[in-house]
Structures are given as structure tokens and as C-alpha cells.
C-alpha atoms as a PDB file:
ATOM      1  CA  UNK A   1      -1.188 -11.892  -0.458  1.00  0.00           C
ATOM      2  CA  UNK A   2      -1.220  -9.668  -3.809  1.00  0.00           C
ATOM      3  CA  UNK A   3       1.315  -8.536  -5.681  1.00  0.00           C
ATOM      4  CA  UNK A   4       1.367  -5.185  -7.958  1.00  0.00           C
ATOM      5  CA  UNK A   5       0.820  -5.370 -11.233  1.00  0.00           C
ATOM      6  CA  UNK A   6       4.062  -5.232 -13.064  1.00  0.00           C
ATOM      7  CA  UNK A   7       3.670  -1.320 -13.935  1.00  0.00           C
ATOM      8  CA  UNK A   8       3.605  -0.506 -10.898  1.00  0.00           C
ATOM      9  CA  UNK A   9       6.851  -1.937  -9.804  1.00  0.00           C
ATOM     10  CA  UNK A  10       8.417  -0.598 -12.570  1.00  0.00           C
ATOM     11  CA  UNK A  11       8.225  -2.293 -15.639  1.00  0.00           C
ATOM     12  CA  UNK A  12       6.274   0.958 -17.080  1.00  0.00           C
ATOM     13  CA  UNK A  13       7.466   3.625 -14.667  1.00  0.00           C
ATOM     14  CA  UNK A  14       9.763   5.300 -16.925  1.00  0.00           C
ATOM     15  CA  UNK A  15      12.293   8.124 -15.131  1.00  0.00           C
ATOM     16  CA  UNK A  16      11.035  11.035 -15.808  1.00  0.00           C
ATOM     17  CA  UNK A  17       7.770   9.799 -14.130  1.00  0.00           C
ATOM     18  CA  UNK A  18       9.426   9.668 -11.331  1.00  0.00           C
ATOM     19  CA  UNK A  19       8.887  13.365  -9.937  1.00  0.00           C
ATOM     20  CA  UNK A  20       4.851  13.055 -11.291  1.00  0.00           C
ATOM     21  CA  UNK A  21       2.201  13.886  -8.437  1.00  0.00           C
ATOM     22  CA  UNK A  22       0.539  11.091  -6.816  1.00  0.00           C
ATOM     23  CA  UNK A  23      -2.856  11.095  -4.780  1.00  0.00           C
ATOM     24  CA  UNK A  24      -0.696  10.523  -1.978  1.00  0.00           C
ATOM     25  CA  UNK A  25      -0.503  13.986  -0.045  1.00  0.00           C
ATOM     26  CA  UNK A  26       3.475  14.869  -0.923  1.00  0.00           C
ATOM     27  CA  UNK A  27       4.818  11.573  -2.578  1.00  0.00           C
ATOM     28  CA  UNK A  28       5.752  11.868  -5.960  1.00  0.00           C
ATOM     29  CA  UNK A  29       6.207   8.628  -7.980  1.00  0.00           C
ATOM     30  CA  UNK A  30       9.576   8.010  -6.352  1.00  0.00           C
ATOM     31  CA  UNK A  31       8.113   8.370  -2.594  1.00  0.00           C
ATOM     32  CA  UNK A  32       5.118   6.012  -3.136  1.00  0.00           C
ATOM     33  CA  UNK A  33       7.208   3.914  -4.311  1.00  0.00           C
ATOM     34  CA  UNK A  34      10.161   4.158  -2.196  1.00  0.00           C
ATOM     35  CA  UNK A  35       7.129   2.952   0.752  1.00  0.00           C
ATOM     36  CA  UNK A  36       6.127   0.244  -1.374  1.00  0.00           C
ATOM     37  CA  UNK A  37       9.627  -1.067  -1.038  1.00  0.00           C
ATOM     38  CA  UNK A  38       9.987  -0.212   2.814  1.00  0.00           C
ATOM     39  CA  UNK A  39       6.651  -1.587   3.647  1.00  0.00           C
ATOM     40  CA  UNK A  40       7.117  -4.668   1.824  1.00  0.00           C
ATOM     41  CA  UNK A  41      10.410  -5.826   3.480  1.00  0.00           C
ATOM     42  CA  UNK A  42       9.059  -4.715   6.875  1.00  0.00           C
ATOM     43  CA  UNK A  43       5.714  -6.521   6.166  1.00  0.00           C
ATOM     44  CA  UNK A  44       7.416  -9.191   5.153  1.00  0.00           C
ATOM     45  CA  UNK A  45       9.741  -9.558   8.546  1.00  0.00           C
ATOM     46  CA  UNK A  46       6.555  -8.910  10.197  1.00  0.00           C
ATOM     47  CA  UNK A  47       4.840 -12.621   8.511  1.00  0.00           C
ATOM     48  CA  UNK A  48       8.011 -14.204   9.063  1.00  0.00           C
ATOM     49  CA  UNK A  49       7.799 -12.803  12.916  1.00  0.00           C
ATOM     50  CA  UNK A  50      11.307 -11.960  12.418  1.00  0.00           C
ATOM     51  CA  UNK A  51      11.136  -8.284  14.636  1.00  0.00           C
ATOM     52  CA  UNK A  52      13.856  -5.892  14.365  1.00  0.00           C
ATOM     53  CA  UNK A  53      14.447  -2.266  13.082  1.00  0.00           C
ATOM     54  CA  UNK A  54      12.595  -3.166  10.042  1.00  0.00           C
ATOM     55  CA  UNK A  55       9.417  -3.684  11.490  1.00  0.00           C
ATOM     56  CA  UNK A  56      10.162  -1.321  14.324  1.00  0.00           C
ATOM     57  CA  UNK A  57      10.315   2.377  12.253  1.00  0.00           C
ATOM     58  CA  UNK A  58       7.187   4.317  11.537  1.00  0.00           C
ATOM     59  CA  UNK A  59       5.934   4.708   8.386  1.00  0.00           C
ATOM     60  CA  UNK A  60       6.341   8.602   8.535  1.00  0.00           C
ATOM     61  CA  UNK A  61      10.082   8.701   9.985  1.00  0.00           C
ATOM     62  CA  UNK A  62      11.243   9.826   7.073  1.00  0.00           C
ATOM     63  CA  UNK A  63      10.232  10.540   3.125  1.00  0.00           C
ATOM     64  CA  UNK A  64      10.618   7.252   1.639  1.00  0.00           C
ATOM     65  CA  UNK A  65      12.388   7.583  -1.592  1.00  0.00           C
ATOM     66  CA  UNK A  66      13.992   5.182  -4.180  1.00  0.00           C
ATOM     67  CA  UNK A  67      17.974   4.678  -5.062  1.00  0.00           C
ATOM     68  CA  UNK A  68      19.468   3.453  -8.766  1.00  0.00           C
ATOM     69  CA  UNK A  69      18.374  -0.340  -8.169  1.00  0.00           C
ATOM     70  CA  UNK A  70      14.876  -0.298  -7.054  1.00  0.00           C
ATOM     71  CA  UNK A  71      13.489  -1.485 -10.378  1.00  0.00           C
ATOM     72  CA  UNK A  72      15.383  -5.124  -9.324  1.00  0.00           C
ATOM     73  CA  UNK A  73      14.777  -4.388  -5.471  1.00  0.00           C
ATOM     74  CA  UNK A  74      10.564  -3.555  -5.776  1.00  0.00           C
ATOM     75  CA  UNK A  75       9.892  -6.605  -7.537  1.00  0.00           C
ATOM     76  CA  UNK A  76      11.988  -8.808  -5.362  1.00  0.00           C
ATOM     77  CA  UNK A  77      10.455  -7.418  -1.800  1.00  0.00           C
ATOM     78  CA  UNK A  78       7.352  -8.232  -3.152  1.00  0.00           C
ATOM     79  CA  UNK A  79       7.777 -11.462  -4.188  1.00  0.00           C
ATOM     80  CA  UNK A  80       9.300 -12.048  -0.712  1.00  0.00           C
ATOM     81  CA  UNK A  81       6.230 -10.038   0.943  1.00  0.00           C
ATOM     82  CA  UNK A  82       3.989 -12.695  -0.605  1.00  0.00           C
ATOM     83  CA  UNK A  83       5.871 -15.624   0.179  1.00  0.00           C
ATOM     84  CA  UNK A  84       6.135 -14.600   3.871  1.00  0.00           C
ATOM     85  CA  UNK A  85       2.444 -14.979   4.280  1.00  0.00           C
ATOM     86  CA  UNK A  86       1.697 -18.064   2.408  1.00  0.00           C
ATOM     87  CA  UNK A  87       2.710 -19.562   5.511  1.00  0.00           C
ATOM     88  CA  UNK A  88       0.014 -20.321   7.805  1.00  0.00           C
ATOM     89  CA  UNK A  89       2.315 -19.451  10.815  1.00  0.00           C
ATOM     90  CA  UNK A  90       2.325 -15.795   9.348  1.00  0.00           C
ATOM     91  CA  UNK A  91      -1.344 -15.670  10.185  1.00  0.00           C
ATOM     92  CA  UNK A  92      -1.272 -16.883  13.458  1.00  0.00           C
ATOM     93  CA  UNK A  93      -0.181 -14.961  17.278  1.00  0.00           C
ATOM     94  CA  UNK A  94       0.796 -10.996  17.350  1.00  0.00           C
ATOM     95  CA  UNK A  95       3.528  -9.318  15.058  1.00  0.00           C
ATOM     96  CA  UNK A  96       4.764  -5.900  14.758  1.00  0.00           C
ATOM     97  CA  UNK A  97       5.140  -3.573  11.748  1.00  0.00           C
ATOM     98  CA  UNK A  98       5.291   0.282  11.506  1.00  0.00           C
ATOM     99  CA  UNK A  99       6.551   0.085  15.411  1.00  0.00           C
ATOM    100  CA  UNK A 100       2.868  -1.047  16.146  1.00  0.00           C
ATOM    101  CA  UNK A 101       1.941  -4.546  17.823  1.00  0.00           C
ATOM    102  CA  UNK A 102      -0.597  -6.067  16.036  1.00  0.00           C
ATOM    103  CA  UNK A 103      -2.644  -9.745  15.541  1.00  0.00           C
ATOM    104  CA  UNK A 104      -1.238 -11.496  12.436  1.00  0.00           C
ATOM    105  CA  UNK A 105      -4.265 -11.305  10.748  1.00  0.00           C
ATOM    106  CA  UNK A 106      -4.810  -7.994  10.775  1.00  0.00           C
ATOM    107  CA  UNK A 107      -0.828  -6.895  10.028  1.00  0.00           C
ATOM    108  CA  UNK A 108      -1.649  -9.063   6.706  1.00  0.00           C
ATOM    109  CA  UNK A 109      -4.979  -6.886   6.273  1.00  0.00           C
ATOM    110  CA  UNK A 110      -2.865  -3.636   6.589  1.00  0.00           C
ATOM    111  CA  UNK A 111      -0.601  -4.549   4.200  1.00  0.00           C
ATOM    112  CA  UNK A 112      -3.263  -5.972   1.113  1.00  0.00           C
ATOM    113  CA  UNK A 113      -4.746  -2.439   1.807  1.00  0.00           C
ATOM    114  CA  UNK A 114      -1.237  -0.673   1.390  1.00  0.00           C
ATOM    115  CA  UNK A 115      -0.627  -2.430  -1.448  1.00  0.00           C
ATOM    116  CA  UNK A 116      -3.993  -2.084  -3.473  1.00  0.00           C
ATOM    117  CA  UNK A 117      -3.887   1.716  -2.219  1.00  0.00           C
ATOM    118  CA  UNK A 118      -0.876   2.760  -3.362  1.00  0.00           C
ATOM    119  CA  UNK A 119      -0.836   0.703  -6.614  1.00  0.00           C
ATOM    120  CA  UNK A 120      -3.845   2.850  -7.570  1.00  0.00           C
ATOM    121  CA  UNK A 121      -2.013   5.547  -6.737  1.00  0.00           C
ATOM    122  CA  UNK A 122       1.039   4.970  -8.537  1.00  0.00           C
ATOM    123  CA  UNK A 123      -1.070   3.763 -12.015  1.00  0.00           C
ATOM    124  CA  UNK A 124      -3.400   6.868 -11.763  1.00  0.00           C
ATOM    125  CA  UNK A 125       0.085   9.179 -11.248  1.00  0.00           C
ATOM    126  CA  UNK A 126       1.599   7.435 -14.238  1.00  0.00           C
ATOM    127  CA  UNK A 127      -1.404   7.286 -16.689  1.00  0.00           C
ATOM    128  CA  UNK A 128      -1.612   2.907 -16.601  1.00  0.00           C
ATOM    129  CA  UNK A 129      -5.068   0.691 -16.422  1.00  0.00           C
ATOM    130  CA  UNK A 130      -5.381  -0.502 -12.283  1.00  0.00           C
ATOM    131  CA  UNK A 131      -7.582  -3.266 -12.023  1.00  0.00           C
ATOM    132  CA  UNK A 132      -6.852  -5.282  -8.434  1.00  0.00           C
ATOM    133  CA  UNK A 133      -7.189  -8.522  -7.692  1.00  0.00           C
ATOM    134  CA  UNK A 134     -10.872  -8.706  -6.714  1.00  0.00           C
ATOM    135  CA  UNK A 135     -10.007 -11.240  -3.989  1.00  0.00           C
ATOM    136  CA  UNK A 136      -7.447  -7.932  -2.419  1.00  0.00           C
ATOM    137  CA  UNK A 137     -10.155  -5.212  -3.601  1.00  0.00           C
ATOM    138  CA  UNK A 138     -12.248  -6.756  -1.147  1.00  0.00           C
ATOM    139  CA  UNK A 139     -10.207  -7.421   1.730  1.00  0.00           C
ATOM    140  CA  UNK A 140      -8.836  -3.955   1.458  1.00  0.00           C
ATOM    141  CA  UNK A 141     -12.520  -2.230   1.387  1.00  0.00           C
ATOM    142  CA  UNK A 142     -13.521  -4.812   4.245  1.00  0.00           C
ATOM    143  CA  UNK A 143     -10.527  -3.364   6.338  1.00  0.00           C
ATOM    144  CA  UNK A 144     -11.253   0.258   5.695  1.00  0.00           C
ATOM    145  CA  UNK A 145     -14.939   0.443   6.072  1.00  0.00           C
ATOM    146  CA  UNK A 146     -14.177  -1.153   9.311  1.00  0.00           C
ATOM    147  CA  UNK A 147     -11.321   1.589   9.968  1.00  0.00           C
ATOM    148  CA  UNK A 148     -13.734   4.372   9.130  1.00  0.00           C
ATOM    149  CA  UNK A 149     -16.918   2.870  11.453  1.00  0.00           C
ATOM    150  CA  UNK A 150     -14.346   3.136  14.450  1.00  0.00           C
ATOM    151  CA  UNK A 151     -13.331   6.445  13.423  1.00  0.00           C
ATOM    152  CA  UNK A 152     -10.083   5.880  13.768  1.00  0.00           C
ATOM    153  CA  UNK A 153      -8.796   7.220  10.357  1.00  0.00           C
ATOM    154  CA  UNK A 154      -6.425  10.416  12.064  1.00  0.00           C
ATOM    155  CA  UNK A 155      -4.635  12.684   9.182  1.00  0.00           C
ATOM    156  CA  UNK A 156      -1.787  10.663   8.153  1.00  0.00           C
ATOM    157  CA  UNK A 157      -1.364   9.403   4.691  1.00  0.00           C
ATOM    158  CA  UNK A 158      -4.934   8.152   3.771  1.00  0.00           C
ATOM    159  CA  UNK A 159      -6.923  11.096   5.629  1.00  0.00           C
ATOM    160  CA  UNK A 160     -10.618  11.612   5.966  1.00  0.00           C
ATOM    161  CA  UNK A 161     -13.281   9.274   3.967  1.00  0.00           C
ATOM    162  CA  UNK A 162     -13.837  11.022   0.429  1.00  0.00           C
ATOM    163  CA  UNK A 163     -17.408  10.484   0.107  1.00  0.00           C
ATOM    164  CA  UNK A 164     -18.489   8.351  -2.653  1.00  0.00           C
ATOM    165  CA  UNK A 165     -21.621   7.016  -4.297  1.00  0.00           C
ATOM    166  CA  UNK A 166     -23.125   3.970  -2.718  1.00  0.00           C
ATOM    167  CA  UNK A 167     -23.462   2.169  -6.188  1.00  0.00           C
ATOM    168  CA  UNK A 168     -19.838   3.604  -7.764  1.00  0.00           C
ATOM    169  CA  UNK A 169     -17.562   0.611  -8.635  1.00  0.00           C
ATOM    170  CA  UNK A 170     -16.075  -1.457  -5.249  1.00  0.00           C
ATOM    171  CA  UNK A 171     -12.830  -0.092  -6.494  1.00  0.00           C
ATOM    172  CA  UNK A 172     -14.180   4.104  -5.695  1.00  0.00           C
ATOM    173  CA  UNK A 173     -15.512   3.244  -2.824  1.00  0.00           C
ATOM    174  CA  UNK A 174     -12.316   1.724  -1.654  1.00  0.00           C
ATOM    175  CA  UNK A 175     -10.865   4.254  -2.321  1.00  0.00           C
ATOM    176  CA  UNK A 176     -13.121   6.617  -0.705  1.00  0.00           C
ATOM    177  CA  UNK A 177     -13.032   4.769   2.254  1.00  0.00           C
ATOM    178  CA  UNK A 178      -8.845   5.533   2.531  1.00  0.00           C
ATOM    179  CA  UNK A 179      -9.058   8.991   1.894  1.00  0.00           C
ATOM    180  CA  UNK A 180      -8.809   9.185  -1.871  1.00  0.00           C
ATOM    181  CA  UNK A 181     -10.653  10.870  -4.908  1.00  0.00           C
ATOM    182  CA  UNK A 182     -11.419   8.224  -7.142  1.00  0.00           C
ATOM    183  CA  UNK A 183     -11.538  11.144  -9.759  1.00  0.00           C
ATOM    184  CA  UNK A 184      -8.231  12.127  -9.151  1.00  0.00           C
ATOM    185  CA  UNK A 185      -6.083  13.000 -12.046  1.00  0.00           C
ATOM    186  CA  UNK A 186      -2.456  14.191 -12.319  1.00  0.00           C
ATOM    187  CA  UNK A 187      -1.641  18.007 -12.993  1.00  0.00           C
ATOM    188  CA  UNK A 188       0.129  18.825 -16.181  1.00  0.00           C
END
């Protein structure tokens, strides 16, 4: 499992970025990043199997938003996040996160995506580089190109496919796939 890049858990988030626009319909900086931190410690419980209200509460129950310590807490859920599922047991039988039962493998799919997703979208609302890990990139464009063939993609966060060239970069057409503008750029 990825990790962000360290400007997107906060080593180059300054404060006053914290109100910017993000891609993400209604999150500002501080949102996205307050459901980084939720998602992590609930996909986390969910590779160590350990089910409870963490893993239990939807991610739109409530705008996700970040108190005074985050910048310690972020970086800490997600080292935890990845260390959950470097054990193979993660991977293996059903698990449950966002209140939805799910195989192992693909609760660990849904989380690479949230993570690659919404680290684009916190770089591209803060002005930093994003280049994923290609080995996440791929997993994450795997899992919604097969989200969008079922046509199961709804209007929550990621909304409809953005079409995007066949032959743009993997990273646009990842992005495409969850409902993004890979041209998206941040209102002054």
C-alpha cells in the first residue's frame, strides 16, 4: 500500500492553504484532508479486520475536517494504513469499511484509489508536483475503469467519468475515470 507524498500530508500545506478549493466537489484543503485521515484509520481497522465504528460510518456522514494536530496525526494513520496491509491476512476473507462489506482485496483497491485520488487533489489545490507511485497509478486506474464498465459510479464524491484522451498520460485518464478534470486548476 502507498503512502502520500510528504506534501500532501503536510509537510508543504502551509495554513492559509487550508481554505484553498480542491477538485473535490465542496472540500477545501482542510476537508480532503480531514478524509485522508478518517479513511486511513478506518482502512486501516478494516486490514487489520478489527470492525467497529471506525469502519462502520459512511464516508459522507459528515464534512470531514482537520483539528490543531493533524500535521503529527496524517502522517502517523498512514504509516499505520500501510502497515495494516503488509500483512497477507489483510488480503485475505471479507472486511468492512465505509459501513460496506467488502472482499479484502478489493477494500485494499478502494483505498490505493482514495489515496492516489485525493493526493492529486490536494497537490493540484496547493500548487505541488504529484507524481504517484506507478505501481498505485495503476491499481487505482485498474479499479476505476472497472467501476465505470459496471456503471456503477452514482454522484458522490468522484461523479461521472470526465472524458479524456485515449493517449493522455495514465495519470489523466485516472483521473478521468474518478470523475476529475485533469486540467483542473485552483481559482484565485
Amino acid at each position: 500500500m502507498a503512502t502520500l507524498p510528504a506534501h500532501a500530508t503536510g509537510s508543504y500545506v502551509t495554513d492559509a492553504q487550508l481554505t484553498n478549493g480542491t477538485p473535490c466537489p465542496g472540500y477545501a484543503v482542510r476537508h480532503v484532508l480531514g478524509h485522508l485521515l478518517g479513511l486511513s484509520v478506518a482502512f486501516r481497522d478494516a486490514g487489520r479486520k478489527d470492525l467497529g465504528a471506525t469502519t462502520d460510518t459512511g464516508p459522507q456522514s459528515a464534512l470531514p475536517d482537520v483539528g490543531p494536530a493533524w500535521r503529527a496525526e496524517l502522517p502517523k494513520a498512514l504509516d499505520e494504513l500501510a502497515e495494516a496491509w503488509r500483512d497477507p491476512a489483510a488480503w485475505t476473507g471479507m472486511t468492512r469499511a465505509g459501513g460496506i462489506d467488502m472482499p479484502a482485496e478489493v477494500t485494499a483497491a478502494v483505498a490505493l484509489d482514495e489515496l492516489v485520488v485525493h493526493g492529486w487533489d490536494l497537490a493540484r489545490a496547493t500548487g505541488q508536483p504529484y507524481t504517484p507511485d506507478p505501481a498505485a497509478l495503476e491499481s487505482a486506474h485498474a479499479f476505476l475503469r472497472a467501476a465505470a464498465e459496471e456503471g456503477d459510479r452514482g454522484d458522490g464524491i468522484f461523479g461521472p467519468v470526465v472524458p479524456v484522451p485515449a493517449a493522455a498520460p495514465l495519470l489523466d485518464r485516472t483521473l478521468g475515470l474518478s470523475g476529475r478534470d485533469p486540467g483542473w486548476t485552483r481559482s484565485a
